[in-house]
Protein backbone atom coordinates (compact mmCIF):
# COMPACT_ATOMS: atom_id res chain seq x y z
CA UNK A 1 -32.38 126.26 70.76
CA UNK A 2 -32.11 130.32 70.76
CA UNK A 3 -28.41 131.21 71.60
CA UNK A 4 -28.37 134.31 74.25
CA UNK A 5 -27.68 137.80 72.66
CA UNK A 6 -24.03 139.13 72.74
CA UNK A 7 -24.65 141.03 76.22
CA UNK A 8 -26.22 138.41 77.54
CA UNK A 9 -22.96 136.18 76.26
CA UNK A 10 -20.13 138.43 77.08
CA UNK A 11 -22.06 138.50 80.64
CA UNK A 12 -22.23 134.84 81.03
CA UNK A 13 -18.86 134.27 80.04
CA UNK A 14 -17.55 136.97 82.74
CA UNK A 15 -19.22 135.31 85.27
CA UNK A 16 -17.73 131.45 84.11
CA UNK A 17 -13.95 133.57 83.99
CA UNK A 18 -14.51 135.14 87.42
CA UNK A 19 -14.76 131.56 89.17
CA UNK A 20 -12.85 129.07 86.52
CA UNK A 21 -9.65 131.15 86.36
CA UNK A 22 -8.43 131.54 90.03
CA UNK A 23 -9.11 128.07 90.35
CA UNK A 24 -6.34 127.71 87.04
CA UNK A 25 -4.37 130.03 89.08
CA UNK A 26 -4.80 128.31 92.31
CA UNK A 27 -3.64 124.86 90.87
CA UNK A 28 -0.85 126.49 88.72
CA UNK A 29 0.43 127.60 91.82
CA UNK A 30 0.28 124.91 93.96
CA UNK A 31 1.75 123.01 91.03
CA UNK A 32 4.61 125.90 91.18
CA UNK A 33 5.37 125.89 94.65
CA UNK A 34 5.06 122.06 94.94
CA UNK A 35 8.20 121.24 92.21
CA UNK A 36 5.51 119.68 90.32
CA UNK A 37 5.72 121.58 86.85
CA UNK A 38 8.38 120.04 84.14
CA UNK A 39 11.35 121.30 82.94
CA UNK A 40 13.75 120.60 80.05
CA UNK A 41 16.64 118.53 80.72
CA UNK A 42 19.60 120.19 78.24
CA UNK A 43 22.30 117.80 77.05
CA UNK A 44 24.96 118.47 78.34
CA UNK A 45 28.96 117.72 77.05
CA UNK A 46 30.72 118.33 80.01
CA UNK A 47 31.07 115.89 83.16
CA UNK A 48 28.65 116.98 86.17
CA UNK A 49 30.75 118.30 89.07
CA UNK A 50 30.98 120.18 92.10
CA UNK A 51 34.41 121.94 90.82
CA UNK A 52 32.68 124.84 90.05
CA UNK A 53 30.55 125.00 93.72
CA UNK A 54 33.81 124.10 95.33
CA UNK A 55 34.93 127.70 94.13
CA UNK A 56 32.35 129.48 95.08
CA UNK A 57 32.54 128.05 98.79
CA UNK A 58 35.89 129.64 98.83
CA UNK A 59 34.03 132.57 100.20
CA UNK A 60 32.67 131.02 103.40
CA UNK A 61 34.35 132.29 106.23
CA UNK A 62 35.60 130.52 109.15
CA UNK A 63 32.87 131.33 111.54
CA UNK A 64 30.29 130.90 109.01
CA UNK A 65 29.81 134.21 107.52
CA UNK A 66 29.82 134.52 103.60
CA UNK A 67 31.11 136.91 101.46
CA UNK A 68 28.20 138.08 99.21
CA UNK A 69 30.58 140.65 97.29
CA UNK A 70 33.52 138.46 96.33
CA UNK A 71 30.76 135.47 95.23
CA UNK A 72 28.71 138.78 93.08
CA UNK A 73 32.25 139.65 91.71
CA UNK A 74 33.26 136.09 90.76
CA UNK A 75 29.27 134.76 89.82
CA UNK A 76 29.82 132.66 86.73
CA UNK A 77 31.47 129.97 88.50
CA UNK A 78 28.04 130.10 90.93
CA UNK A 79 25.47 130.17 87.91
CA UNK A 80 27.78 127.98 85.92
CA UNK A 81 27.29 125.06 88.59
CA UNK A 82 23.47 126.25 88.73
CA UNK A 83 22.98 125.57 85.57
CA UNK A 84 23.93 122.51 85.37
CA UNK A 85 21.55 121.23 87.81
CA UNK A 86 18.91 120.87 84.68
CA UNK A 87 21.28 118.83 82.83
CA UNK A 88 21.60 116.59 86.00
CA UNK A 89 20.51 114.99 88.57
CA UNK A 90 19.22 111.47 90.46
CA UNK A 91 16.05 111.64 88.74
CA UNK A 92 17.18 112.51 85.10
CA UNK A 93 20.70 110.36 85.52
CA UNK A 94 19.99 108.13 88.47
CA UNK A 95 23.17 106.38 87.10
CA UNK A 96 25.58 108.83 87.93
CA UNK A 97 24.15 108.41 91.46
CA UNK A 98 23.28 105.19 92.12
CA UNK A 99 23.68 105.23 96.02
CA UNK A 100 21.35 106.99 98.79
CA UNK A 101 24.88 109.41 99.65
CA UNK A 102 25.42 110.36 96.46
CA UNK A 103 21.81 111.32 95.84
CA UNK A 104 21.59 113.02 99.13
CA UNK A 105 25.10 114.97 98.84
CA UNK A 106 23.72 116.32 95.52
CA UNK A 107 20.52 117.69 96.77
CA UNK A 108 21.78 119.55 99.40
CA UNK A 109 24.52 120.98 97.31
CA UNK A 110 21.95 121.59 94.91
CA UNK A 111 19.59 123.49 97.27
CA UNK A 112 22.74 125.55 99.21
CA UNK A 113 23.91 126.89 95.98
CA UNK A 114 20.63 127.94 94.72
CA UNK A 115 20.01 130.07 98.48
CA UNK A 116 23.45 131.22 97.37
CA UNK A 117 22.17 132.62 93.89
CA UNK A 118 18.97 134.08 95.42
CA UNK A 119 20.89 135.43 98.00
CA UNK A 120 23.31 136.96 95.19
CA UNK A 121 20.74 138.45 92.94
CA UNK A 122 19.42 140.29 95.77
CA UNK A 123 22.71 142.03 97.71
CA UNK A 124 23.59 144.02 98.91
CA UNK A 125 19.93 144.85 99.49
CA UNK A 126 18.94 142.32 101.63
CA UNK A 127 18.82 142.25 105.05
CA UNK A 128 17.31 139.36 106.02
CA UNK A 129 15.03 135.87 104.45
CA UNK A 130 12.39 136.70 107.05
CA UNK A 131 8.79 138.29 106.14
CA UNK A 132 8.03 140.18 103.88
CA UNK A 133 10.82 138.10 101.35
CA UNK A 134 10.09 135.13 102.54
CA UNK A 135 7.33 134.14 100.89
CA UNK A 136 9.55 134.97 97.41
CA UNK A 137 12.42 133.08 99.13
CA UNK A 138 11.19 130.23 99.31
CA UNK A 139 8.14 129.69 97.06
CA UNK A 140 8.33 132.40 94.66
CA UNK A 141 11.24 131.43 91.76
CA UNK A 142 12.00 128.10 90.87
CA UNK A 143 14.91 126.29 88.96
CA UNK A 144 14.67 123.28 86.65
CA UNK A 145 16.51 120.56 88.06
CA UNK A 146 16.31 117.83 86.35
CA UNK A 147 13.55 117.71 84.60
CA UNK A 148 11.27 119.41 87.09
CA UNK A 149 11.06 123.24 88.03
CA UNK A 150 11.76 123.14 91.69
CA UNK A 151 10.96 126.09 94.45
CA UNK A 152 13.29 126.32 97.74
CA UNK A 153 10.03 124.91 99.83
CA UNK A 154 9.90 122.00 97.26
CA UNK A 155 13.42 120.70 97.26
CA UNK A 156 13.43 121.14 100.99
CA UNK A 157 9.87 119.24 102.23
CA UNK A 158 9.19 117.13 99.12
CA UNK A 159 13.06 115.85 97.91
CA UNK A 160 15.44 116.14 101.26
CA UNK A 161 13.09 115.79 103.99
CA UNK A 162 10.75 112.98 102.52
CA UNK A 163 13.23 111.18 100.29
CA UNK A 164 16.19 111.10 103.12
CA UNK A 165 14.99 110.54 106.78
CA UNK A 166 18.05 111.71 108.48
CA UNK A 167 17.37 114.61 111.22
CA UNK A 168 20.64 115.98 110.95
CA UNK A 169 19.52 117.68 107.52
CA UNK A 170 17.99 120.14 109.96
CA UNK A 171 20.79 121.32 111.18
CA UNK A 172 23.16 121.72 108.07
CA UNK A 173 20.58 123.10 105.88
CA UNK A 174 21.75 126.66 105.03
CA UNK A 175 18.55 129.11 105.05
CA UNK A 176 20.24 131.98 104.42
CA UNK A 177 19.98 133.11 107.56
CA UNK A 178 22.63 133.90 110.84
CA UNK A 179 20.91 132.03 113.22
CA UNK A 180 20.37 128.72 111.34
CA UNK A 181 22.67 126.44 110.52
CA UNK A 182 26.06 127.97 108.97
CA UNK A 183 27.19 126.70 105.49
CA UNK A 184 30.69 124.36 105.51
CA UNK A 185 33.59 126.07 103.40
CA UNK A 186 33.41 122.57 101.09
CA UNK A 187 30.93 120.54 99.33
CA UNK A 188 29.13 117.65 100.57
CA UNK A 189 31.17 114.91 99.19
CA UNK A 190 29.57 111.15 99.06
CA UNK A 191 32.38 109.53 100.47
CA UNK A 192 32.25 111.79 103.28
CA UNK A 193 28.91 112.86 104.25
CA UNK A 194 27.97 110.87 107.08
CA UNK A 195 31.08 112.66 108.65
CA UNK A 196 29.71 116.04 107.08
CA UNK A 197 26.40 115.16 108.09
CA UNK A 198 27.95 114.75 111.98
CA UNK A 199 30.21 117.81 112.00
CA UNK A 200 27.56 119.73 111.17
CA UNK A 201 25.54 118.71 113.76
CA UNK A 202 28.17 119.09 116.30
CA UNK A 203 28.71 122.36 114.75
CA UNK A 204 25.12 123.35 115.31
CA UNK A 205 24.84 121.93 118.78
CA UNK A 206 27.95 123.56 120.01
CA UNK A 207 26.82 126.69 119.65
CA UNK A 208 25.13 129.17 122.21
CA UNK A 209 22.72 130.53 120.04
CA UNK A 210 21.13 127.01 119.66
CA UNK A 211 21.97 124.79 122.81
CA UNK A 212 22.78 127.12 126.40
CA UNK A 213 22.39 126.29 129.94
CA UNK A 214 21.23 128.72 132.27
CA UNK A 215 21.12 127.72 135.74
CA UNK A 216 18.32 124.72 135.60
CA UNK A 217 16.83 126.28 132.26
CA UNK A 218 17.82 125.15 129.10
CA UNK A 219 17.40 127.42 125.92
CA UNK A 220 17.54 125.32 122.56
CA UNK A 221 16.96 126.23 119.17
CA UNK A 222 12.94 126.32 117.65
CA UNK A 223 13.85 124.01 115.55
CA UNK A 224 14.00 120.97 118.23
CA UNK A 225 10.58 121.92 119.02
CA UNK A 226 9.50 122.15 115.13
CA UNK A 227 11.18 118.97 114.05
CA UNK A 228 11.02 116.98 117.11
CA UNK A 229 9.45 114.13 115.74
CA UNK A 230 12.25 113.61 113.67
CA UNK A 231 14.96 113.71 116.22
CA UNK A 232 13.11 111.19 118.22
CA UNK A 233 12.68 108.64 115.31
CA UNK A 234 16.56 108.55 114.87
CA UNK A 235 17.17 107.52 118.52
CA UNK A 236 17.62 104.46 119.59
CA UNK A 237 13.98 102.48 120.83
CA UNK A 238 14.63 102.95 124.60
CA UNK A 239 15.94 106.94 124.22
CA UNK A 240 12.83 108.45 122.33
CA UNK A 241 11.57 109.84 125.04
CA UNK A 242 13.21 113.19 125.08
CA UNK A 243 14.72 115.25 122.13
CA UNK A 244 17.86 116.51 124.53
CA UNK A 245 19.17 112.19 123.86
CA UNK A 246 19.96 113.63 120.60
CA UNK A 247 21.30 117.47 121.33
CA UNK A 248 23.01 115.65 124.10
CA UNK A 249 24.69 112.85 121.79
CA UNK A 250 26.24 115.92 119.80
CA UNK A 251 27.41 117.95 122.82
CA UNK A 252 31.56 117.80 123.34
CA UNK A 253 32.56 115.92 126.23
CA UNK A 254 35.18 118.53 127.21
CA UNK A 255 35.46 122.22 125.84
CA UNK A 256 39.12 122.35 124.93
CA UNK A 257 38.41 123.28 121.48
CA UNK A 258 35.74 125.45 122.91
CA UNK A 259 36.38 127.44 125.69
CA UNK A 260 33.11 127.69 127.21
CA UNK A 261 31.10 125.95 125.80
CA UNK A 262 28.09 123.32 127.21
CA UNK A 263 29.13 119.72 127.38
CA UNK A 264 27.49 116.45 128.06
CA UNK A 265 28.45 116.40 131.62
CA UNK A 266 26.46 119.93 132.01
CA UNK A 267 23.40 118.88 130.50
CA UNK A 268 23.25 116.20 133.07
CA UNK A 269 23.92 118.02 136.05
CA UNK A 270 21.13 120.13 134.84
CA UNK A 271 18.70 117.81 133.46
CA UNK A 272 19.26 114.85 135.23
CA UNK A 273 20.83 111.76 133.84
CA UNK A 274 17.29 110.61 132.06
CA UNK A 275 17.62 114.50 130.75
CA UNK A 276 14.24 115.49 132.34
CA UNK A 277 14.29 117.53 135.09
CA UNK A 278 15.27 120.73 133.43
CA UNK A 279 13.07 124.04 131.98
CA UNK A 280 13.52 124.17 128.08
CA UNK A 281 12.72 127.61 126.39
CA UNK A 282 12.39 127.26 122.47
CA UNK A 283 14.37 130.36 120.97
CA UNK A 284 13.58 131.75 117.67
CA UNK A 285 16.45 132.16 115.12
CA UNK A 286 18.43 135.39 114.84
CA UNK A 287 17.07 135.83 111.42
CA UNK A 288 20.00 138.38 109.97
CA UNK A 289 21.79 137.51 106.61
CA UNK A 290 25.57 136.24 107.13
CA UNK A 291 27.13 138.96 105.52
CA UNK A 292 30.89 139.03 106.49
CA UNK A 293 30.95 142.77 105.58
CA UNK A 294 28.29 143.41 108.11
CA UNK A 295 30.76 142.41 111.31
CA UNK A 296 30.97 145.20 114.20
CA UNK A 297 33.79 146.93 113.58
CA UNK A 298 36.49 146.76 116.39
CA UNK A 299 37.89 149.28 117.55
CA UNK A 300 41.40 149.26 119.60
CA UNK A 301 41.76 149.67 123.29
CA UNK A 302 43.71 152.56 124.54
């Protein structure tokens, strides 16, 4: 059989590269983005523990707000605890974690302290996650945890949201952003986190930018609207038919704490006691960066 001449070859061969290797690409990248590519799992001496993290949440104000400088300034303890996330984890040493809360206090610790990182690496010239970093944010750098190399987008949709059906992991997963939910000022802790899980919820629900009545209209966060399948799975049989049984089973019954704020009794003078007779508007999140040196400065009253 003749062999085609070298033109002829190189020609051939251009045309087979021009169609085989985006389809390498395209599978390397879905591969990438999906947490599906391995990773090394370093021995490690030390014990695995959120010590380290613990400092670093030192920075979290109050209200929320985190200070980006203080955590650049003080970083070692932040990439410290990051890197030990290959060394560990419920996959690689499911016996350090042997029950559901200790599995699920780990990944979200894990997947808060590597926003924290990206959010690091990148101030003070960020101003927000939203387009055009987004894409980068989320599915562009990857970690190895545990034997796999995991994006943002993975840990989020393929390890906390499909391994751990719990709805409240909507609203205490940090994004990065002002209008999500805010990070804590502590670790999740297994022996605590179904009362993390709860404060952070209330947290979330108590707070205008998310839940707010306005005459008979209510505004609530996108994220009700996004995720409401979710929310309705975790109510009880005979309450599924509305996603305000859950926002309103987080509400405060009284607003001592909170001057102000909406309570249960509200949403059913407004909604009705089945909590459907009322206008909801979905509301996007305020999409800024919680930078505690980025407060309005006030000034003092004459």
């Amino acid at each position: 059989m003749d062999t085609p001449p070298p033109r002829r070859r190189r020609r051939l061969l251009l045309v087979v590269a021009a169609f085989v290797l985006p389809a390498v690409l395209g599978v390397g990248g879905v591969f990438h983005a999906n947490g599906l590519l391995p990773a090394s799992v370093p021995d490690s001496e030390a014990p695995f523990s959120y010590a380290r993290y613990a400092r670093v949440l030192r920075h979290v104000k109050p209200d929320g707000d985190v200070d980006f400088s203080a955590i650049g300034r003080e970083r070692q303890e932040l990439d410290a605890f990051v890197d030990s996330l290959a060394s560990f984890s419920p996959r690689s040493r499911p016996e350090l974690f042997p029950k559901s809360e200790d599995a699920l206090a780990y990944w979200l610790n894990a997947y808060h302290a590597l926003v924290l990182q990206s959010l690091v690496d990148e101030y003070p010239y960020l101003e927000s996650v939203h387009a055009p970093w987004l894409g980068r944010f989320f599915w562009g750098r990857s970690w190895p945890v545990g034997g796999r190399r995991l994006t943002l987008w993975a840990l989020e949709h393929r390890v906390l949201l499909r391994e751990f059906a719990d709805p409240r992991i909507h609203l205490a997963l940090f994004r990065g952003t002002r209008g999500g939910p805010l990070l804590d000022g502590a670790p999740f802790e297994p022996a605590f986190l179904d009362s993390q899980l709860n404060d952070a919820a209330r947290r979330y629900v108590g707070d205008k930018r998310h839940v707010r009545l306005e005459g008979n209209t209510l505004h609530l966060s996108r994220v009700f609207e996004t995720h409401q399948a979710d929310f309705l799975a975790a109510l009880p049989a005979g309450r599924r038919g509305s996603v305000l049984q859950f926002v309103w089973a987080f509400l405060p019954d009284t607003c001592t704490d909170r001057p102000g704020c909406d309570t249960r009794a509200d949403l059913d003078r407004v909604c009705g006691v089945k909590l459907d007779q009322c206008q909801i508007v979905y509301v996007p999140e305020d999409g800024a960066l919680p930078d505690a040196a980025a407060r309005p400065v006030r000034t003092a009253t004459p």
